[in-house]
PDB file of N, CA and C in Angstrom:
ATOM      1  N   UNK A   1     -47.520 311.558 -30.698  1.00  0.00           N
ATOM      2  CA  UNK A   1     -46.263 310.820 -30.670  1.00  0.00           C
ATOM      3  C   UNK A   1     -45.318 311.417 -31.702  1.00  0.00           C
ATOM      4  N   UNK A   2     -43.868 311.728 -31.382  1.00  0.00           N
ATOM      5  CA  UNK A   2     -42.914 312.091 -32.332  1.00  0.00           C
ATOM      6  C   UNK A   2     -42.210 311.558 -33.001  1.00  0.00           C
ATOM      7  N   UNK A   3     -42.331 311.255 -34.408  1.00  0.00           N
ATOM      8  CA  UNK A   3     -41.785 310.359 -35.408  1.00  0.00           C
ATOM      9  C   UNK A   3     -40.256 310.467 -35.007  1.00  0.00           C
ATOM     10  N   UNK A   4     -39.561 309.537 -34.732  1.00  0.00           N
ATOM     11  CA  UNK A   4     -38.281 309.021 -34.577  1.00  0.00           C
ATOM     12  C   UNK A   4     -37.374 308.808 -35.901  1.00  0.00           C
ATOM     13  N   UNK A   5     -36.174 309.696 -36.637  1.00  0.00           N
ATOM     14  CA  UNK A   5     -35.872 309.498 -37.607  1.00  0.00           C
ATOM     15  C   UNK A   5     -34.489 309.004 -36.900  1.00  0.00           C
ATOM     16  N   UNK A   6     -34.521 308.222 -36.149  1.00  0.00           N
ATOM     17  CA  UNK A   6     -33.335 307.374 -35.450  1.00  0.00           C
ATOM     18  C   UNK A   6     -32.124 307.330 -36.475  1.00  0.00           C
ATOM     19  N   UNK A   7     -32.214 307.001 -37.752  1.00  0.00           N
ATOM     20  CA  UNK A   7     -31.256 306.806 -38.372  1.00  0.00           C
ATOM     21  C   UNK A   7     -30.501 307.933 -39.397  1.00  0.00           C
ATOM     22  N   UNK A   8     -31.393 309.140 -38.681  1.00  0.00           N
ATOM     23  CA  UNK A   8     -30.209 310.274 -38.873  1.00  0.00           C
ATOM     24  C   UNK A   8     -30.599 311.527 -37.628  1.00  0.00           C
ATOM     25  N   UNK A   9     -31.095 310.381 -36.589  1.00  0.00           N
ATOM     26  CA  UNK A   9     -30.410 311.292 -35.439  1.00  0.00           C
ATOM     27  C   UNK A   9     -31.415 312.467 -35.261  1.00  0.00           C
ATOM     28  N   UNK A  10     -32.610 312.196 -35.724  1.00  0.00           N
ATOM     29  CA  UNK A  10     -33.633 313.351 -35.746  1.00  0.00           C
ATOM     30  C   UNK A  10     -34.963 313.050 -35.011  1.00  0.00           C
ATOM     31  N   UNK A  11     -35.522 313.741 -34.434  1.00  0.00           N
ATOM     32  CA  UNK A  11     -36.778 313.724 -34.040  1.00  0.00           C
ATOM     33  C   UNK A  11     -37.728 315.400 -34.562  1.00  0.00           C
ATOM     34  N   UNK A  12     -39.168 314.762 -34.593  1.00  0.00           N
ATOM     35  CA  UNK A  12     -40.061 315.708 -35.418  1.00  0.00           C
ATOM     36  C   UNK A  12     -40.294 316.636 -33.714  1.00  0.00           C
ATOM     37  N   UNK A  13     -39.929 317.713 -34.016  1.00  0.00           N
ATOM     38  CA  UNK A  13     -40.004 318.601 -32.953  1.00  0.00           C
ATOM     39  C   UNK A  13     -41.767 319.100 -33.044  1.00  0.00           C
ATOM     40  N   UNK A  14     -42.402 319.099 -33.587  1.00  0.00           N
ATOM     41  CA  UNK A  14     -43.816 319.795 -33.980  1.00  0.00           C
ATOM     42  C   UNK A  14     -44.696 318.401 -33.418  1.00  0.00           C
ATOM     43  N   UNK A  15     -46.009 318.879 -32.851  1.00  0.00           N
ATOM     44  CA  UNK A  15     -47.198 318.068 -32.414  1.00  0.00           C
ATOM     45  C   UNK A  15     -47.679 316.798 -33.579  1.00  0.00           C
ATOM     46  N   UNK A  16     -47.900 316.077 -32.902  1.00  0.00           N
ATOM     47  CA  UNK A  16     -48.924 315.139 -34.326  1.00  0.00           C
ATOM     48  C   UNK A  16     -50.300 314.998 -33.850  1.00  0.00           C
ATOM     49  N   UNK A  17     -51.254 314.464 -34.875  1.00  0.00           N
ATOM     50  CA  UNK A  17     -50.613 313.399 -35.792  1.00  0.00           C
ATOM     51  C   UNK A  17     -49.545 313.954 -37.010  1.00  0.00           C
ATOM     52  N   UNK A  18     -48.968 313.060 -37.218  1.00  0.00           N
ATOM     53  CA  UNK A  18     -47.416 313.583 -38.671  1.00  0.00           C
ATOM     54  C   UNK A  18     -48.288 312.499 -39.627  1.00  0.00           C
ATOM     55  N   UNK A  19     -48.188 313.380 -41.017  1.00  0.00           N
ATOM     56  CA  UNK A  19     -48.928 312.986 -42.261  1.00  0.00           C
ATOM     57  C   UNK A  19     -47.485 313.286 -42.908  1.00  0.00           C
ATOM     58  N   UNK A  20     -47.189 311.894 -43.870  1.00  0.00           N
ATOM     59  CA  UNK A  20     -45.991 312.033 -44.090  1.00  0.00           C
ATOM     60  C   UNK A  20     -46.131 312.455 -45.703  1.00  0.00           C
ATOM     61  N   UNK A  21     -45.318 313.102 -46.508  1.00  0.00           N
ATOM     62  CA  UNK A  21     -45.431 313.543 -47.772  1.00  0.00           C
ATOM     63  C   UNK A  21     -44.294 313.186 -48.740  1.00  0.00           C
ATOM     64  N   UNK A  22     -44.076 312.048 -49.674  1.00  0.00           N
ATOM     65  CA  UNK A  22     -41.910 312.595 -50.061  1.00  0.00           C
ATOM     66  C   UNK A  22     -42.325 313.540 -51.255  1.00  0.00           C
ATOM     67  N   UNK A  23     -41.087 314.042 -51.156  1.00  0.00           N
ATOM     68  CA  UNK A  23     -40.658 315.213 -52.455  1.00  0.00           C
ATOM     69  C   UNK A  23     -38.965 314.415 -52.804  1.00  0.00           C
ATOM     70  N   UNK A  24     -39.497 314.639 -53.821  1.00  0.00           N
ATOM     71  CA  UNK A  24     -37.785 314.687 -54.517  1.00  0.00           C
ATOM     72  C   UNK A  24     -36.734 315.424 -53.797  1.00  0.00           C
ATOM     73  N   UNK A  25     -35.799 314.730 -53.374  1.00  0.00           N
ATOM     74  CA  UNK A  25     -34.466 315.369 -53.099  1.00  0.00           C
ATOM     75  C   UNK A  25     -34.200 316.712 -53.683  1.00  0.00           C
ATOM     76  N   UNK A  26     -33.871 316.724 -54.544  1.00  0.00           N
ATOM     77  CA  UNK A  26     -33.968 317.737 -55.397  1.00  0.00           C
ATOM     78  C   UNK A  26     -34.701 318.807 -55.370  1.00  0.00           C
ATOM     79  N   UNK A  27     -35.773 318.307 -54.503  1.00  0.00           N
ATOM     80  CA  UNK A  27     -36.575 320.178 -54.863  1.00  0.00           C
ATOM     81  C   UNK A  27     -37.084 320.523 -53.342  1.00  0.00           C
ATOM     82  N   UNK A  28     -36.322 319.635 -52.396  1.00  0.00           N
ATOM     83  CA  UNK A  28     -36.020 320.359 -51.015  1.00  0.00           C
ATOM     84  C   UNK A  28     -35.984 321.643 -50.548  1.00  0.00           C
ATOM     85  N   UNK A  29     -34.542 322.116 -51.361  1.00  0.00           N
ATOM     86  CA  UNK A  29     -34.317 323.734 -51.004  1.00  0.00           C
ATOM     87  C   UNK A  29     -35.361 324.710 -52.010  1.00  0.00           C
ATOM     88  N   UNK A  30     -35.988 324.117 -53.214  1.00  0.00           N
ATOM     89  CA  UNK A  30     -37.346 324.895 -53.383  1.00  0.00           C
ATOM     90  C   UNK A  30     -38.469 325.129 -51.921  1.00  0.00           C
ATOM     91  N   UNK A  31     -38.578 324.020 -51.009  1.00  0.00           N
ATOM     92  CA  UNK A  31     -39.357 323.662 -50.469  1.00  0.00           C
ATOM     93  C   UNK A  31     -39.195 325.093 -48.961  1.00  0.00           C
ATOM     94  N   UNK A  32     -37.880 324.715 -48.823  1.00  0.00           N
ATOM     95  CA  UNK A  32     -37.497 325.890 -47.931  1.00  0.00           C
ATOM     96  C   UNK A  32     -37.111 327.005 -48.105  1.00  0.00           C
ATOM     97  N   UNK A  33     -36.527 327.492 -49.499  1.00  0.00           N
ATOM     98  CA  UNK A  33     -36.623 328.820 -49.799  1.00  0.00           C
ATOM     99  C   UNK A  33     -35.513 329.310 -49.111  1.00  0.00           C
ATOM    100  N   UNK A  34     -35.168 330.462 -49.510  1.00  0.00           N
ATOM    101  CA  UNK A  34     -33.576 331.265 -49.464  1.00  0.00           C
ATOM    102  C   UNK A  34     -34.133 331.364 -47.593  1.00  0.00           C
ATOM    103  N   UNK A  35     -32.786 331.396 -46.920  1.00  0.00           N
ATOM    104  CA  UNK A  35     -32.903 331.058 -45.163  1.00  0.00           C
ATOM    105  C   UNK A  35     -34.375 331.037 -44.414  1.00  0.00           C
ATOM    106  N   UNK A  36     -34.806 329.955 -45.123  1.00  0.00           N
ATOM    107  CA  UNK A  36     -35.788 329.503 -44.644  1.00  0.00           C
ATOM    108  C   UNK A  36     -37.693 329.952 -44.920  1.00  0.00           C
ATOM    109  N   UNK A  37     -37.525 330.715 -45.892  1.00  0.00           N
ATOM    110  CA  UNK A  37     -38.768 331.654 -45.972  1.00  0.00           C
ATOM    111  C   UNK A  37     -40.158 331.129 -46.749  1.00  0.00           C
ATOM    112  N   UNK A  38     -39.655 330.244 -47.605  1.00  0.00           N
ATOM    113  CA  UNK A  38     -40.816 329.342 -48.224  1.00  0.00           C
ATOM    114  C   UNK A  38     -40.988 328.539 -47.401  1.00  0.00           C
ATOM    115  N   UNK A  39     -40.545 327.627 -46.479  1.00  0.00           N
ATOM    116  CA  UNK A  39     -41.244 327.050 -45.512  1.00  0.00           C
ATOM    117  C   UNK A  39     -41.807 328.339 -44.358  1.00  0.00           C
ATOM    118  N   UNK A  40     -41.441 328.653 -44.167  1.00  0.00           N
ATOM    119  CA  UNK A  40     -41.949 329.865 -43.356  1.00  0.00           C
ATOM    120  C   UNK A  40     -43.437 330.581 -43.737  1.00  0.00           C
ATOM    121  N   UNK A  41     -43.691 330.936 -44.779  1.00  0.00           N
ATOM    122  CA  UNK A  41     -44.913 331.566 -45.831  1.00  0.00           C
ATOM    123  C   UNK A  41     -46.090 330.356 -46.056  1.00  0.00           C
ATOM    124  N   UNK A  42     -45.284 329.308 -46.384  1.00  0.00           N
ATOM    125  CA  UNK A  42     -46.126 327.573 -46.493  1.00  0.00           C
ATOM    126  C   UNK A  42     -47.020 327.532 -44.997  1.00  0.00           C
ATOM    127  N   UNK A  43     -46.140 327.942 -44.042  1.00  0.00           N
ATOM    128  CA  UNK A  43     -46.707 327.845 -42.577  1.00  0.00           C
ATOM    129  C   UNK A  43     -47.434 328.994 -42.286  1.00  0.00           C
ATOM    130  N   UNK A  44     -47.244 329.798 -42.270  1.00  0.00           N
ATOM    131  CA  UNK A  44     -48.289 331.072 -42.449  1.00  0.00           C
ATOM    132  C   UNK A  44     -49.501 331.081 -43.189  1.00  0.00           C
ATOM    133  N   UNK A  45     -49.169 330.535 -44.140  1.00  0.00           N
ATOM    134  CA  UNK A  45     -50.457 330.405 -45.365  1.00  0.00           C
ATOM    135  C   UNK A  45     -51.364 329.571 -44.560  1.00  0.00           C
ATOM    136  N   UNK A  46     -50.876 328.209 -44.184  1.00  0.00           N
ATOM    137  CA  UNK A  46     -51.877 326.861 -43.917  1.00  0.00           C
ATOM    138  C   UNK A  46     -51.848 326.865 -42.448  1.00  0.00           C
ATOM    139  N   UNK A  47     -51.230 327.513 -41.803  1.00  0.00           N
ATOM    140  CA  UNK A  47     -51.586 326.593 -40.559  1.00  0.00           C
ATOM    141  C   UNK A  47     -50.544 325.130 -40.296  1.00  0.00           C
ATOM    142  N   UNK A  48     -50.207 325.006 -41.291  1.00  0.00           N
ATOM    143  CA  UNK A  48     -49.618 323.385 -41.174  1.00  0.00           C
ATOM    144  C   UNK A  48     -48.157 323.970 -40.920  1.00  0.00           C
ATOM    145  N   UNK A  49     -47.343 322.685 -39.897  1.00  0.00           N
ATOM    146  CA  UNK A  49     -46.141 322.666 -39.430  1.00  0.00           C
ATOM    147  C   UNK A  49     -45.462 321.803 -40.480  1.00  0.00           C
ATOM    148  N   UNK A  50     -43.815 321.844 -40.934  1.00  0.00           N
ATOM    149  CA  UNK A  50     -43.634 321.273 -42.147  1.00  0.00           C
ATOM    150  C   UNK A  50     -42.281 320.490 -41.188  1.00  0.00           C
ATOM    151  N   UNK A  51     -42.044 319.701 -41.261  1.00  0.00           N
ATOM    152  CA  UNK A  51     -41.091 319.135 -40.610  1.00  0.00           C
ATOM    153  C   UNK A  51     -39.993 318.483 -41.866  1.00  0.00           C
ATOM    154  N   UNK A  52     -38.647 318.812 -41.706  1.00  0.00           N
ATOM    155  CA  UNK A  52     -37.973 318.067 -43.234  1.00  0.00           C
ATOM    156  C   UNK A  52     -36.585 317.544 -42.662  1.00  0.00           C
ATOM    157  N   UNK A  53     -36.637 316.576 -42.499  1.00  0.00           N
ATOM    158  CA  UNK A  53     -35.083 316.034 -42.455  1.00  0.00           C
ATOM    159  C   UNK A  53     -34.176 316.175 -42.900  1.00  0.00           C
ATOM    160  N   UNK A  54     -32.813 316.798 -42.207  1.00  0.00           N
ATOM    161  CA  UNK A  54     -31.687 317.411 -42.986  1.00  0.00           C
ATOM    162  C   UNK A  54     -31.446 316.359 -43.722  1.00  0.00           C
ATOM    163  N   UNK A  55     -31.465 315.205 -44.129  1.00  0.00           N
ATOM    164  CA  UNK A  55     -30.994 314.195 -45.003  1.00  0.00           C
ATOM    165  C   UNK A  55     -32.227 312.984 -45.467  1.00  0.00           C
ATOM    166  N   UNK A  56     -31.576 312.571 -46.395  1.00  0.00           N
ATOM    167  CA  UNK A  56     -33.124 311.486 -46.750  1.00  0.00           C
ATOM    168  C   UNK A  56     -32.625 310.138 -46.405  1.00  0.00           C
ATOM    169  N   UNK A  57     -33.038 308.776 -46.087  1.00  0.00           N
ATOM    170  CA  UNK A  57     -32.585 307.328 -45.700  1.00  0.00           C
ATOM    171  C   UNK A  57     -31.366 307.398 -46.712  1.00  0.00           C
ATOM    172  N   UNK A  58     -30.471 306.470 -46.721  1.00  0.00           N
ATOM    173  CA  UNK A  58     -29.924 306.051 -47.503  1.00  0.00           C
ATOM    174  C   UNK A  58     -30.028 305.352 -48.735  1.00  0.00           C
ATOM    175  N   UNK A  59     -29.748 305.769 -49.903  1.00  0.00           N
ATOM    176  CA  UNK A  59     -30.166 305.368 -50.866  1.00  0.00           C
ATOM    177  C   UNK A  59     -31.440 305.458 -51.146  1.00  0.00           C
ATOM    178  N   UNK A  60     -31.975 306.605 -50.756  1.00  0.00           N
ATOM    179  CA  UNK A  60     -33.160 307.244 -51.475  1.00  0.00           C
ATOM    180  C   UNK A  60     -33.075 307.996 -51.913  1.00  0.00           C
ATOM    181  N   UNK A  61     -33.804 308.618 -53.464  1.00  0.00           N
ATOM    182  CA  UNK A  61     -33.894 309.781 -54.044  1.00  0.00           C
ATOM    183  C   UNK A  61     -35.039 310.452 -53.770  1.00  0.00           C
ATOM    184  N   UNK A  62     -35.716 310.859 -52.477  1.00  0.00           N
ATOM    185  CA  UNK A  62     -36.543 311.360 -52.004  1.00  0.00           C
ATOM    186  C   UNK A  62     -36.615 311.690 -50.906  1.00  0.00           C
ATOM    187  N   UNK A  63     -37.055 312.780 -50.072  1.00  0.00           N
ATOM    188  CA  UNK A  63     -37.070 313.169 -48.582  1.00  0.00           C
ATOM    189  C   UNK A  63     -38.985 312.902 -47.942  1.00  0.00           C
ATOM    190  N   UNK A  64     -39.082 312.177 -46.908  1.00  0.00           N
ATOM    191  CA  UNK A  64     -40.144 312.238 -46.647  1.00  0.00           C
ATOM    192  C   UNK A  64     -39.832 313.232 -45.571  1.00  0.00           C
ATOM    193  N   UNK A  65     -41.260 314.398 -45.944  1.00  0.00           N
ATOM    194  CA  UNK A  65     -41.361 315.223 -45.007  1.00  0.00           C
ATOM    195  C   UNK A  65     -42.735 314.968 -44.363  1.00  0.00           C
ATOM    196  N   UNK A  66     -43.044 315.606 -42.662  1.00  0.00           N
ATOM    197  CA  UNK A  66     -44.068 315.139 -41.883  1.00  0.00           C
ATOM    198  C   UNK A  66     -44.792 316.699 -42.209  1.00  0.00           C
ATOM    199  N   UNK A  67     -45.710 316.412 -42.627  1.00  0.00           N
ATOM    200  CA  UNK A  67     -46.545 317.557 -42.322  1.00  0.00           C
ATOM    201  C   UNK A  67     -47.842 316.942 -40.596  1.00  0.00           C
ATOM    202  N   UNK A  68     -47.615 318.865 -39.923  1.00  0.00           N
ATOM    203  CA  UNK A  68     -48.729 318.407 -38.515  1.00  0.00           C
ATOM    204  C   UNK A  68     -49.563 319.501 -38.631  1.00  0.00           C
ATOM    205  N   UNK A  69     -50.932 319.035 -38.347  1.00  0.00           N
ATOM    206  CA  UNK A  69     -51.962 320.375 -38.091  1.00  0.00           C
ATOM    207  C   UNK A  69     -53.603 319.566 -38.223  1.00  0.00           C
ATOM    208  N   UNK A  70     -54.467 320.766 -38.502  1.00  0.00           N
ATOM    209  CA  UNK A  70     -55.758 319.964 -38.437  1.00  0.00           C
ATOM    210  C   UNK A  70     -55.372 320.020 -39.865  1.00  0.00           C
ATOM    211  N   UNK A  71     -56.491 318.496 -40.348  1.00  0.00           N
ATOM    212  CA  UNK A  71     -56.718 317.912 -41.045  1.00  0.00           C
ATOM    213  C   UNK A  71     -56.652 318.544 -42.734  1.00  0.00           C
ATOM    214  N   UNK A  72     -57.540 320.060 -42.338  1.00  0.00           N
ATOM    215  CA  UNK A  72     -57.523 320.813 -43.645  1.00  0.00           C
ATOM    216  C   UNK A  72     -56.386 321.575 -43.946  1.00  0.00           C
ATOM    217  N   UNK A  73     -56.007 321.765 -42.239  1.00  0.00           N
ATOM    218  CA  UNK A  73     -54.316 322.608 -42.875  1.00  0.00           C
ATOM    219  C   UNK A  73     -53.192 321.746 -43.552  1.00  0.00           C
ATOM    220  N   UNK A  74     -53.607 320.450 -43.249  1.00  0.00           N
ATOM    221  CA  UNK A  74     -52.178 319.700 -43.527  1.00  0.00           C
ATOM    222  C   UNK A  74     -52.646 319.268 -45.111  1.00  0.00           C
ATOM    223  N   UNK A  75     -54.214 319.325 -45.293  1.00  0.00           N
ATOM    224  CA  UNK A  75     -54.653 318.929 -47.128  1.00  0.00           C
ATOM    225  C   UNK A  75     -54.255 320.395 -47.699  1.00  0.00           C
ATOM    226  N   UNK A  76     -54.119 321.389 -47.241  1.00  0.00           N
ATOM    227  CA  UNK A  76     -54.183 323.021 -47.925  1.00  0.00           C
ATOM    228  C   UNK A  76     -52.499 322.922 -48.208  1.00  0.00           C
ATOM    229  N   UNK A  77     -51.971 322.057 -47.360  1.00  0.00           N
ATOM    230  CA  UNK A  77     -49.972 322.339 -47.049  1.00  0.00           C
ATOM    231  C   UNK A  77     -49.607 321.292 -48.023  1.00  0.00           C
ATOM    232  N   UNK A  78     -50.263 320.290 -48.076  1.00  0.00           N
ATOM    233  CA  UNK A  78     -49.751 319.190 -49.175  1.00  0.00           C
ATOM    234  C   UNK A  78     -50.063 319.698 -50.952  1.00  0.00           C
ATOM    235  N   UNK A  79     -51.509 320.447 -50.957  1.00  0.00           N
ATOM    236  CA  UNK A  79     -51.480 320.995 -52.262  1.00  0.00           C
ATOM    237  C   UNK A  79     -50.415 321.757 -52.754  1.00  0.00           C
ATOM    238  N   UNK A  80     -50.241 323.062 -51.583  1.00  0.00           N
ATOM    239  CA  UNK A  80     -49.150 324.186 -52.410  1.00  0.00           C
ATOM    240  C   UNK A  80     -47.634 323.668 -52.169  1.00  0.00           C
ATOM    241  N   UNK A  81     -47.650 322.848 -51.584  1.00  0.00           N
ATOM    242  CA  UNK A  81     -45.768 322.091 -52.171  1.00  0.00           C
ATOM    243  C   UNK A  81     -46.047 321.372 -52.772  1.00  0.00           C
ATOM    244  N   UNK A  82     -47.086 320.414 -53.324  1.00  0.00           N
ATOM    245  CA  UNK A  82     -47.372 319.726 -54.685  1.00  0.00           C
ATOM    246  C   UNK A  82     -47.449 320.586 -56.001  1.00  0.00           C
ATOM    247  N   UNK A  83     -48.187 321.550 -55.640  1.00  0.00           N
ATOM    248  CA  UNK A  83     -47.985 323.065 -56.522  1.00  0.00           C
ATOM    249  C   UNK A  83     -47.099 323.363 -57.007  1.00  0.00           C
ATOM    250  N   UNK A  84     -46.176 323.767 -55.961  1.00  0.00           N
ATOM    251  CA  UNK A  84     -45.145 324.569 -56.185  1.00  0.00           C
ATOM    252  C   UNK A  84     -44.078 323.438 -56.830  1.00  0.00           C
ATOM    253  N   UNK A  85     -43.631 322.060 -56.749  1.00  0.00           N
ATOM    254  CA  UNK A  85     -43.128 320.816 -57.336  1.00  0.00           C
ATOM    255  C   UNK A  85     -43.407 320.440 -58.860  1.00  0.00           C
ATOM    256  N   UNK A  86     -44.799 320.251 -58.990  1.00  0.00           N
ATOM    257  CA  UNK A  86     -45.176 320.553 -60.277  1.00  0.00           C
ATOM    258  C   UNK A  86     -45.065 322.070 -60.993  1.00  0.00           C
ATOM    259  N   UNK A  87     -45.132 323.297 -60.927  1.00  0.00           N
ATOM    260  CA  UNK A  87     -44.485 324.315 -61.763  1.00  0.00           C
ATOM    261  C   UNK A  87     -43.232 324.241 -62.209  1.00  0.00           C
ATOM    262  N   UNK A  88     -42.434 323.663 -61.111  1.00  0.00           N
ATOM    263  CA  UNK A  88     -40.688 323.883 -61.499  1.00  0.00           C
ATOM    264  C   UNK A  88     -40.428 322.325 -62.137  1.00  0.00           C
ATOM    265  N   UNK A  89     -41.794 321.600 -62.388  1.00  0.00           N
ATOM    266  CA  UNK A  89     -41.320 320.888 -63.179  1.00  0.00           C
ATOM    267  C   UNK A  89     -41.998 321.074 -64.678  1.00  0.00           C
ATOM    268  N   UNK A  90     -42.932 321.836 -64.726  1.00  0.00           N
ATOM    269  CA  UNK A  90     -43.629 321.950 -65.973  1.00  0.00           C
ATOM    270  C   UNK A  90     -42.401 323.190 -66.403  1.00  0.00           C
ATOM    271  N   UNK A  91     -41.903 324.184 -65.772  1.00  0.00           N
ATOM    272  CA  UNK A  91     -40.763 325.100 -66.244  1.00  0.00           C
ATOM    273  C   UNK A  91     -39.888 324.419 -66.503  1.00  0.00           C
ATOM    274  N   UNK A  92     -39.172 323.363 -65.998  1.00  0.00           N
ATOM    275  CA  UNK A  92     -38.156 322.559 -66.858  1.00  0.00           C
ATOM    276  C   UNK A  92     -38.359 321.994 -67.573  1.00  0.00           C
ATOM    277  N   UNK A  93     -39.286 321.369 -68.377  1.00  0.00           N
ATOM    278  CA  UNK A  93     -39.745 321.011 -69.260  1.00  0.00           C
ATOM    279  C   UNK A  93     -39.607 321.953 -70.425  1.00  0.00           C
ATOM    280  N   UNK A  94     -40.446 322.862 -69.944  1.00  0.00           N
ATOM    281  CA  UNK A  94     -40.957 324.153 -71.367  1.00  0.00           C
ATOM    282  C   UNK A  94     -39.426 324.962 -71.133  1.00  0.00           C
ATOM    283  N   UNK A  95     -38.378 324.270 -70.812  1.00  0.00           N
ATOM    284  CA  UNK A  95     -37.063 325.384 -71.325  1.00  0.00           C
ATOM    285  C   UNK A  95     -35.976 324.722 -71.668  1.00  0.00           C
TER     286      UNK A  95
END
């Protein structure tokens, strides 16, 4: 079934089940990388499909994104953007 983001007009184009993940607003375009290539490499790496809504609900400071795949690709896809979230926050910190 395809998660319905009705209220900005979106539907999850990729298979489910959708395992939903939020990230900070903010570290979105970390997430996707200069025209598209860190999500691209994320998907290559795991196997897992990354689905991200051009916008987050209203009045949220967070984007839930759907991750789809088997079970271990979508635990292997949630580590390295948890990864990669926590470095650029331990680097802002230490600067």
């Amino acid at each position: 079934m395809k998660q319905n983001f009705s209220h900005l007009g979106e539907i999850n184009p990729f298979p489910g089940p959708h395992t939903p993940l939020r990230i900070p607003n903010k570290m979105v375009g970390l997430i996707i990388g200069k025209n598209g290539e860190t999500v691209k490499t994320i998907h290559q790496k795991t196997g897992c499909f990354i689905f991200i809504p051009k916008e987050s609900r209203p009045g949220e400071d967070y984007r839930e994104l759907e991750l789809s795949g088997t079970p271990e690709s979508v635990e292997i896809c949630k580590r390295e953007i948890i990864s990669m979230i926590h470095m650029v926050g331990i680097y802002a910190f230490n600067n």
